[in-house]
Protein backbone atom coordinates (compact mmCIF):
# COMPACT_ATOMS: atom_id res chain seq x y z
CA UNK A 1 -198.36 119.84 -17.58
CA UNK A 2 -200.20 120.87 -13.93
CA UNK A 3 -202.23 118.24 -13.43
CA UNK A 4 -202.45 118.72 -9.75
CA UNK A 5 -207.00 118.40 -9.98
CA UNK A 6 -206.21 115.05 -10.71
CA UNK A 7 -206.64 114.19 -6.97
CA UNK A 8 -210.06 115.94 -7.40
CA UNK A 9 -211.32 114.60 -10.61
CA UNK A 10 -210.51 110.85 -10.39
CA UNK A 11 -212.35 111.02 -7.28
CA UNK A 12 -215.24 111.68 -9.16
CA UNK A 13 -214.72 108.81 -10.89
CA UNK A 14 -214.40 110.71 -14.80
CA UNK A 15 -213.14 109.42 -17.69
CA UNK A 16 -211.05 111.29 -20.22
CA UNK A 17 -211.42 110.49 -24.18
CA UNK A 18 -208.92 110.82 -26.56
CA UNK A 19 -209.59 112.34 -30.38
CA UNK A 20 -211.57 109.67 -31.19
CA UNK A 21 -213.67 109.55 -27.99
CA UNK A 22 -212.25 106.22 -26.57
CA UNK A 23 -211.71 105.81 -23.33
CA UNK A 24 -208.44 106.48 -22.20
CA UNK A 25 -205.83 105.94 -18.99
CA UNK A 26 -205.12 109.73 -17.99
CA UNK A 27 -201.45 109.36 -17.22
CA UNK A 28 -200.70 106.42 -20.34
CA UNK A 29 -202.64 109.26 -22.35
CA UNK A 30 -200.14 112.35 -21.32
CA UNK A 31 -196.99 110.14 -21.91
CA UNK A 32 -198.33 109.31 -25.16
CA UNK A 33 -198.98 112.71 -26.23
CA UNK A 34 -195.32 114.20 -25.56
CA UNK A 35 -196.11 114.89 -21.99
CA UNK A 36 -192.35 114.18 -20.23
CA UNK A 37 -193.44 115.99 -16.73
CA UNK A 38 -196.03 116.36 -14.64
CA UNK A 39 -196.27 119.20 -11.94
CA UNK A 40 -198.23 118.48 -8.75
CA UNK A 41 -199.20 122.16 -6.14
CA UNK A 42 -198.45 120.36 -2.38
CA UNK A 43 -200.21 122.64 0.20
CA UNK A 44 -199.36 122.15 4.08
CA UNK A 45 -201.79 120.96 6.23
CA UNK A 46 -205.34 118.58 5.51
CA UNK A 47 -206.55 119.74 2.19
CA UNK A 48 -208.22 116.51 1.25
CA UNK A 49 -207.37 117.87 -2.39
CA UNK A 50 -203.78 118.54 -2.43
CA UNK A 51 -202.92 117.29 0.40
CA UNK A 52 -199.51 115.84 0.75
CA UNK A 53 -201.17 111.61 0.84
CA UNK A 54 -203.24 112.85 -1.59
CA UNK A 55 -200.78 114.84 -3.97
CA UNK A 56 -199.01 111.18 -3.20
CA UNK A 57 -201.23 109.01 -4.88
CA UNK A 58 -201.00 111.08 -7.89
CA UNK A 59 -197.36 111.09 -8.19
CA UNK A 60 -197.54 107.03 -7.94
CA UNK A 61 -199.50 106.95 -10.74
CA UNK A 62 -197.71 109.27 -12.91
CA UNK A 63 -194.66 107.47 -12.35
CA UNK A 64 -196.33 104.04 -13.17
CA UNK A 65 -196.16 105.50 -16.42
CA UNK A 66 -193.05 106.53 -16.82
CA UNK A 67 -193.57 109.97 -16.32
CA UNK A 68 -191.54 112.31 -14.14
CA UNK A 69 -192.66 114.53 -11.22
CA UNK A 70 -192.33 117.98 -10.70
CA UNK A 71 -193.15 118.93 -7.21
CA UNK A 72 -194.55 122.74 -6.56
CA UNK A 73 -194.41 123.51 -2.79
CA UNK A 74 -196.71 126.29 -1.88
CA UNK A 75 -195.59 126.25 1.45
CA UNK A 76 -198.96 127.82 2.57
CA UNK A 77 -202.29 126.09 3.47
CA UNK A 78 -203.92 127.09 0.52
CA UNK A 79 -203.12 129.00 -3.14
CA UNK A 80 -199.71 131.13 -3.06
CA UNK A 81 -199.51 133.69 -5.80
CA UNK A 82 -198.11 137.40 -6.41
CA UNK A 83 -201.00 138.36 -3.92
CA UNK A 84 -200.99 135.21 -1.06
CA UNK A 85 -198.23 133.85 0.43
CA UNK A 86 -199.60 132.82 4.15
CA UNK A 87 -197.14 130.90 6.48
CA UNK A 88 -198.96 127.96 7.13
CA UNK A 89 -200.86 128.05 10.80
CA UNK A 90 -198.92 124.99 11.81
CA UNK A 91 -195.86 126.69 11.54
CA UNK A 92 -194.17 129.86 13.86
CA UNK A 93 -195.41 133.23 12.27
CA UNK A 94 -193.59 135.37 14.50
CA UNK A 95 -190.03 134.05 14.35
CA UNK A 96 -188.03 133.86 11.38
CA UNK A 97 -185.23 131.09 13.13
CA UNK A 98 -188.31 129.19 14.01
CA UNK A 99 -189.39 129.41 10.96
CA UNK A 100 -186.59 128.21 8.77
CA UNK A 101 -186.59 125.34 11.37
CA UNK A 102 -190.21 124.49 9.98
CA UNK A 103 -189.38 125.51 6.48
CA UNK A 104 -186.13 122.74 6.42
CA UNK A 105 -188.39 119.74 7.92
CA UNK A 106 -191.08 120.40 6.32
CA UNK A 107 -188.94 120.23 2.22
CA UNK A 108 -186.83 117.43 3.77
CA UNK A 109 -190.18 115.27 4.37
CA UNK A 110 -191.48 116.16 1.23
CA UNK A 111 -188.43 114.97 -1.16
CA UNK A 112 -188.03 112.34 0.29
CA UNK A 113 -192.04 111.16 0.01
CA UNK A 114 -192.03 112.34 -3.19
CA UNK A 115 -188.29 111.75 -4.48
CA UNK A 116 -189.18 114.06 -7.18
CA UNK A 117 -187.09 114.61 -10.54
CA UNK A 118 -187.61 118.74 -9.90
CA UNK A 119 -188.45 120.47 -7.01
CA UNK A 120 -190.12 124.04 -7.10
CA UNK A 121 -190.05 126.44 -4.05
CA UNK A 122 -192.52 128.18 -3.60
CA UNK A 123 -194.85 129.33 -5.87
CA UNK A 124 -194.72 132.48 -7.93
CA UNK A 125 -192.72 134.25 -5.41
CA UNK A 126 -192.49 137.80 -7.26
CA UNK A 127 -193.37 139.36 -3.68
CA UNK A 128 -191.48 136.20 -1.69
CA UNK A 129 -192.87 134.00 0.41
CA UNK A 130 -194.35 132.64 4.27
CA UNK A 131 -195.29 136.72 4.59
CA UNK A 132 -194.56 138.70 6.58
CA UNK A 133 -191.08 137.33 7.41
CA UNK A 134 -190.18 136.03 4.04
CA UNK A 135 -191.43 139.30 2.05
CA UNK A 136 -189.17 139.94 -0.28
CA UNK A 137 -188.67 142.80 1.10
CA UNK A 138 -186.55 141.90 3.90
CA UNK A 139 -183.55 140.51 1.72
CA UNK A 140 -181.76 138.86 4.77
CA UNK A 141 -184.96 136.63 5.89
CA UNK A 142 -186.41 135.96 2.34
CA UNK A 143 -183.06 135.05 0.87
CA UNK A 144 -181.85 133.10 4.51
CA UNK A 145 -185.38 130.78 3.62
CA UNK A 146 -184.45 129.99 0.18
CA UNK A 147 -180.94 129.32 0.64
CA UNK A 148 -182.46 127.04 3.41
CA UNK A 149 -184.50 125.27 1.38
CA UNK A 150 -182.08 124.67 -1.15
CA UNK A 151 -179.95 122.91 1.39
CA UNK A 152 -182.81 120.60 2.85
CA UNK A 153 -183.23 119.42 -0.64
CA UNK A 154 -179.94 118.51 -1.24
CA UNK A 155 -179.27 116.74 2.12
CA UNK A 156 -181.64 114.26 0.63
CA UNK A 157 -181.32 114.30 -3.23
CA UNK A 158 -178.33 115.52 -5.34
CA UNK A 159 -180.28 114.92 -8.49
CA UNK A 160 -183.85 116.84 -7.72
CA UNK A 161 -183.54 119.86 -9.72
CA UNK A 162 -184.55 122.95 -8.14
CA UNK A 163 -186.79 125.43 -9.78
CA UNK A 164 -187.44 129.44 -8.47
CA UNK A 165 -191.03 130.42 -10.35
CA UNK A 166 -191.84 133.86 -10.52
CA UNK A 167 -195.56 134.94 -12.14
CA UNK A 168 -194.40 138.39 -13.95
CA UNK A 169 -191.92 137.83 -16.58
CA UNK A 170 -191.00 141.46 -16.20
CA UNK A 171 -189.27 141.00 -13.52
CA UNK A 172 -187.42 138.16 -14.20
CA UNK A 173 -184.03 139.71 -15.17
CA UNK A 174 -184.08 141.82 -11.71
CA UNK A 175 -185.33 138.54 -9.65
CA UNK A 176 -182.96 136.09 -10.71
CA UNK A 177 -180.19 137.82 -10.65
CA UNK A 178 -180.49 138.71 -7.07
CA UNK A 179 -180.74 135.21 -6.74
CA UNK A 180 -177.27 134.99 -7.90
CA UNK A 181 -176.46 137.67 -5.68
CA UNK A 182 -177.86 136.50 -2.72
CA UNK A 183 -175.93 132.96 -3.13
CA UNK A 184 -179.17 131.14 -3.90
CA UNK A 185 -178.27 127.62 -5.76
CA UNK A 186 -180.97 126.53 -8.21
CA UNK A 187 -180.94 125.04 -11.42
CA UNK A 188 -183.73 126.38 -13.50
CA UNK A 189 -185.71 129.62 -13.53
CA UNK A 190 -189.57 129.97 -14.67
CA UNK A 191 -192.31 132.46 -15.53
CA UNK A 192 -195.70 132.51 -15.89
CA UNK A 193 -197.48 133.69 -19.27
CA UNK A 194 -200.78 134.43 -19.33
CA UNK A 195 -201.59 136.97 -22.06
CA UNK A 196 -204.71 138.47 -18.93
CA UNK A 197 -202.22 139.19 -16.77
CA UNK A 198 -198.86 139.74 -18.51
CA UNK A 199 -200.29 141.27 -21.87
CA UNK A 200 -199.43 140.54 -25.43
CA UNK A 201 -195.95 141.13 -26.31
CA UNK A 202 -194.75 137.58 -27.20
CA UNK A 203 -191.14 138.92 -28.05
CA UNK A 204 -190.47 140.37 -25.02
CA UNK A 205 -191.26 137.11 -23.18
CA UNK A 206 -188.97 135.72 -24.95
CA UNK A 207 -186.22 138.43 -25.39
CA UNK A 208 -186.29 138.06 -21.30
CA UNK A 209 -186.21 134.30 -21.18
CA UNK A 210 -182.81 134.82 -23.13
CA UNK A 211 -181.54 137.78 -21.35
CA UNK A 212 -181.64 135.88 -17.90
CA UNK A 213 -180.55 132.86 -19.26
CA UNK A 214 -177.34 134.86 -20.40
CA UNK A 215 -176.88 136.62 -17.95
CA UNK A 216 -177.02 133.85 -15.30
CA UNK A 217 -176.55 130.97 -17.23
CA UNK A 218 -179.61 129.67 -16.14
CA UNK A 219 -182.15 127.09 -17.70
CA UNK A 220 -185.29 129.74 -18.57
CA UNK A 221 -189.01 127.94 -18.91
CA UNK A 222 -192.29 128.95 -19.43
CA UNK A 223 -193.37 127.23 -16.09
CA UNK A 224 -197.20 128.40 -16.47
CA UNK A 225 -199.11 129.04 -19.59
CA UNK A 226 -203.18 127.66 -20.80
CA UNK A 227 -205.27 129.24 -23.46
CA UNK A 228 -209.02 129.26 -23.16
CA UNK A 229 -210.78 126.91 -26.62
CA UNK A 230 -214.11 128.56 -25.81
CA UNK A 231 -215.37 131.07 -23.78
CA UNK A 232 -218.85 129.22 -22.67
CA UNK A 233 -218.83 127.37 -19.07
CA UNK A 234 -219.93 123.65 -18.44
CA UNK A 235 -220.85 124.16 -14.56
CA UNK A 236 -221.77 127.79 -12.48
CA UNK A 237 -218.34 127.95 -11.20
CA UNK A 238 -217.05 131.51 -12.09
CA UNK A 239 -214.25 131.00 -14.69
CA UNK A 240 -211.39 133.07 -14.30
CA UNK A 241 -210.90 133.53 -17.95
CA UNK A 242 -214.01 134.92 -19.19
CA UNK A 243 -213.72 138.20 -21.33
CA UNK A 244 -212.79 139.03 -24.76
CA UNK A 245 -210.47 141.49 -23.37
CA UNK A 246 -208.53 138.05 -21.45
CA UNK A 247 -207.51 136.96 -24.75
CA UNK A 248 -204.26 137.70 -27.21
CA UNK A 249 -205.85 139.61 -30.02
CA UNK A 250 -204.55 137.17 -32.78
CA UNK A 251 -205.61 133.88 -30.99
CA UNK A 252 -209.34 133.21 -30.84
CA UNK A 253 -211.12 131.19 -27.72
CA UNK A 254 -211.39 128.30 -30.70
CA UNK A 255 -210.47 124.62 -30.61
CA UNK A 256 -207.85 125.90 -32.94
CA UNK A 257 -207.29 129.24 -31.96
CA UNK A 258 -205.98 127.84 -28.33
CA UNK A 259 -203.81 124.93 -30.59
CA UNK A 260 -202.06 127.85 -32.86
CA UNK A 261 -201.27 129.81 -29.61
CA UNK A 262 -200.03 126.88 -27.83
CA UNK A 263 -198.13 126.11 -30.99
CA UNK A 264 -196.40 129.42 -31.22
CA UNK A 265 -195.30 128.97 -27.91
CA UNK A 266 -193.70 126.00 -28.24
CA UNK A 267 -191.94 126.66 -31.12
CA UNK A 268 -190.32 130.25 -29.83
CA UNK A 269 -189.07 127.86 -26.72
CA UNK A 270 -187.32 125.53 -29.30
CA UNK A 271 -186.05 128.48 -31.09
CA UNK A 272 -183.69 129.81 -27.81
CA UNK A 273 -180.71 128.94 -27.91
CA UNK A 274 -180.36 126.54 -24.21
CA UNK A 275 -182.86 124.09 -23.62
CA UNK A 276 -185.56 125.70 -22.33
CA UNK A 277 -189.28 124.17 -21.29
CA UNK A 278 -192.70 124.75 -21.35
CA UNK A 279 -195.68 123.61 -18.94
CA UNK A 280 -199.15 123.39 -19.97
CA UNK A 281 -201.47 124.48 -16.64
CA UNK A 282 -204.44 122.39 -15.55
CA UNK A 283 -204.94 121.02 -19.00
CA UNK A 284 -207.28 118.33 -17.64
CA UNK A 285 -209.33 121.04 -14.81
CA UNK A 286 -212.62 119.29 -16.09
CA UNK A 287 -216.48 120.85 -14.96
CA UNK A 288 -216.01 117.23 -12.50
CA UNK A 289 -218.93 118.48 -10.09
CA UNK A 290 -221.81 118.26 -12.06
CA UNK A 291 -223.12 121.42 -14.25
CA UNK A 292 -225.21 123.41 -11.34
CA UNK A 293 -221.40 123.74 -9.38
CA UNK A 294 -220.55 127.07 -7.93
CA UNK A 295 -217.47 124.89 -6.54
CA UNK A 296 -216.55 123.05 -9.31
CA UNK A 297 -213.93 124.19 -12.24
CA UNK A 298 -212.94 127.74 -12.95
CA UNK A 299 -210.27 126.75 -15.76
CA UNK A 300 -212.81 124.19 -18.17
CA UNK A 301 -212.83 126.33 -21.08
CA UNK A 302 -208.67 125.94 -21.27
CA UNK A 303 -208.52 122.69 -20.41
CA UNK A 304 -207.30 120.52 -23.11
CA UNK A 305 -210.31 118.46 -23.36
CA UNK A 306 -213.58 119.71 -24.36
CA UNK A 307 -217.12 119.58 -21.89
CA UNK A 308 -217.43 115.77 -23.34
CA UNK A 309 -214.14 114.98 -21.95
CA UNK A 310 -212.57 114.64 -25.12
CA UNK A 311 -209.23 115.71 -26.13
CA UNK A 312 -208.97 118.79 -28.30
CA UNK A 313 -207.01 119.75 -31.49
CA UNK A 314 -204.52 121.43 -28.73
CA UNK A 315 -202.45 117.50 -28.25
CA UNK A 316 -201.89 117.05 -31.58
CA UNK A 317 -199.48 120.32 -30.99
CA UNK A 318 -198.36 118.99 -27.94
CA UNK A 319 -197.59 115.46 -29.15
CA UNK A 320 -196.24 116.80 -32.26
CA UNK A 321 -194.24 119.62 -30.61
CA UNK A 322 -191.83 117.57 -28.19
């Protein structure tokens, strides 16, 4: 599970329930409820939110409790997606060996801060990354970074798992495999699902997961996925999943409806035939700035607790599902 807000919400001093409505220790809570990994977005430069001390703190915590640390460099100084992918203004923008120079130091800091269990970089890179050099686009610079950032994080850590992360599952057979092409070492390949942006067809999600998986031999997850439980708002931040039209037709924006979906997801992951994985995203994103926010949380109707802070029907599934 993303649980990256974490640096944001505890802040704030909240306090998540469990199904009862006792108060509960966030990370003892996720360990308890099947929870293995956590996934922490790293931005460069001083976001006082995700922030590399402040992504830190976080990752102590977790692993207090025994769980492990996934570590999602976004090598930009804010969101990277299909649509952003800004070199950081720190770094060169107009030289691509300068660039890789800054790219290498900046993932050899970072695993060794964080020592992490898996490493993910850059963030869905369907387009590539640090644009304009590293667009896709231009194969010999965007393949030259990753294959450079593979290296930095294995002149520190043999173990840290390496995960690519593109958003469109469509393209996932095409993207990996010029991976392969391109000589890029990594060990496990993810996807985003969100039924908004990547429609409705459930077997061809998972059709794909398989063909990559046999064709490269690959480790395949579901790397992003969260399903609203209601489609009201607890602040007057702007939620990004707000329509009817958002939603897979046979799943309702119910306490249950976002359970059965998460359900059905976890089940067709156990049903492919290589260990695959799936990551819940923001499932704790709470309304943490008070209910008049226009800056607070535009993902509280899929967390996985409700405007209370209590935990929905949705960990039974997850506790039950591991």
């Amino acid at each position: 599970m993303d649980v990256s807000s974490l640096s944001m919400i505890l802040r704030k001093g909240i306090e998540f329930k469990d199904l009862n409505g006792n108060h509960v220790n966030i990370f003892n809570y996720l360990k308890n409820q099947g929870v293995n990994t956590i996934r922490l977005r790293t931005w460069v430069g001083n976001d006082i939110n995700y922030n590399k001390d402040s992504i830190l703190k976080i990752s102590k915590m977790a692993r207090s409790q025994g769980l492990l640390i996934w570590l999602d460099l976004h090598y930009s100084n804010t969101w990277a997606d299909p649509g952003n992918q800004e070199i950081p203004i720190e770094w060169h923008q107009n030289n691509i060996d300068s660039l890789i120079v800054d790219l290498v130091e900046y993932t050899r800091k970072m695993t060794e801060e964080f020592n992490p269990d898996y490493i993910q970089l850059g963030n869905e890179i369907d387009g590539g990354f640090l644009w304009p050099l590293g667009n896709i686009s231009d194969t010999s610079n965007f393949y030259n970074l990753c294959r450079n950032a593979v290296a930095s994080v294995k002149s520190v850590s043999s173990d840290t798992r390496i995960i690519y992360h593109i958003a469109n599952y469509k393209k996932a057979d095409w993207f990996f495999n010029e991976l392969q092409t391109h000589n890029v070492k990594y060990d496990i390949g993810g996807v985003s699902y969100y039924p908004k942006w990547h429609g409705n067809n459930i077997d061809s999600l998972f059709e794909t997961l398989n063909s990559v998986y046999t064709t490269t031999g690959k480790r395949m997850i579901i790397a992003e996925n969260s399903y609203p439980w209601t489609m009201q708002w607890a602040d007057w931040t702007n939620n990004v999943i707000g329509w009817e039209q958002d939603l897979h037709p046979e799943y309702p924006a119910t306490p249950e409806g976002q359970a059965s979906f998460v359900e059905m997801l976890l089940r067709r992951c156990k049903s492919l035939p290589f260990a695959s994985g799936y990551a819940y995203w923001e499932g704790v994103w709470l309304a943490y700035d008070g209910p008049e926010s226009k800056n607070g949380s535009p993902w509280e109707n899929q967390a996985c607790f409700d405007f209370d802070f209590k935990a929905l029907p949705v960990w039974k599934v997850l506790r039950d599902g591991n």
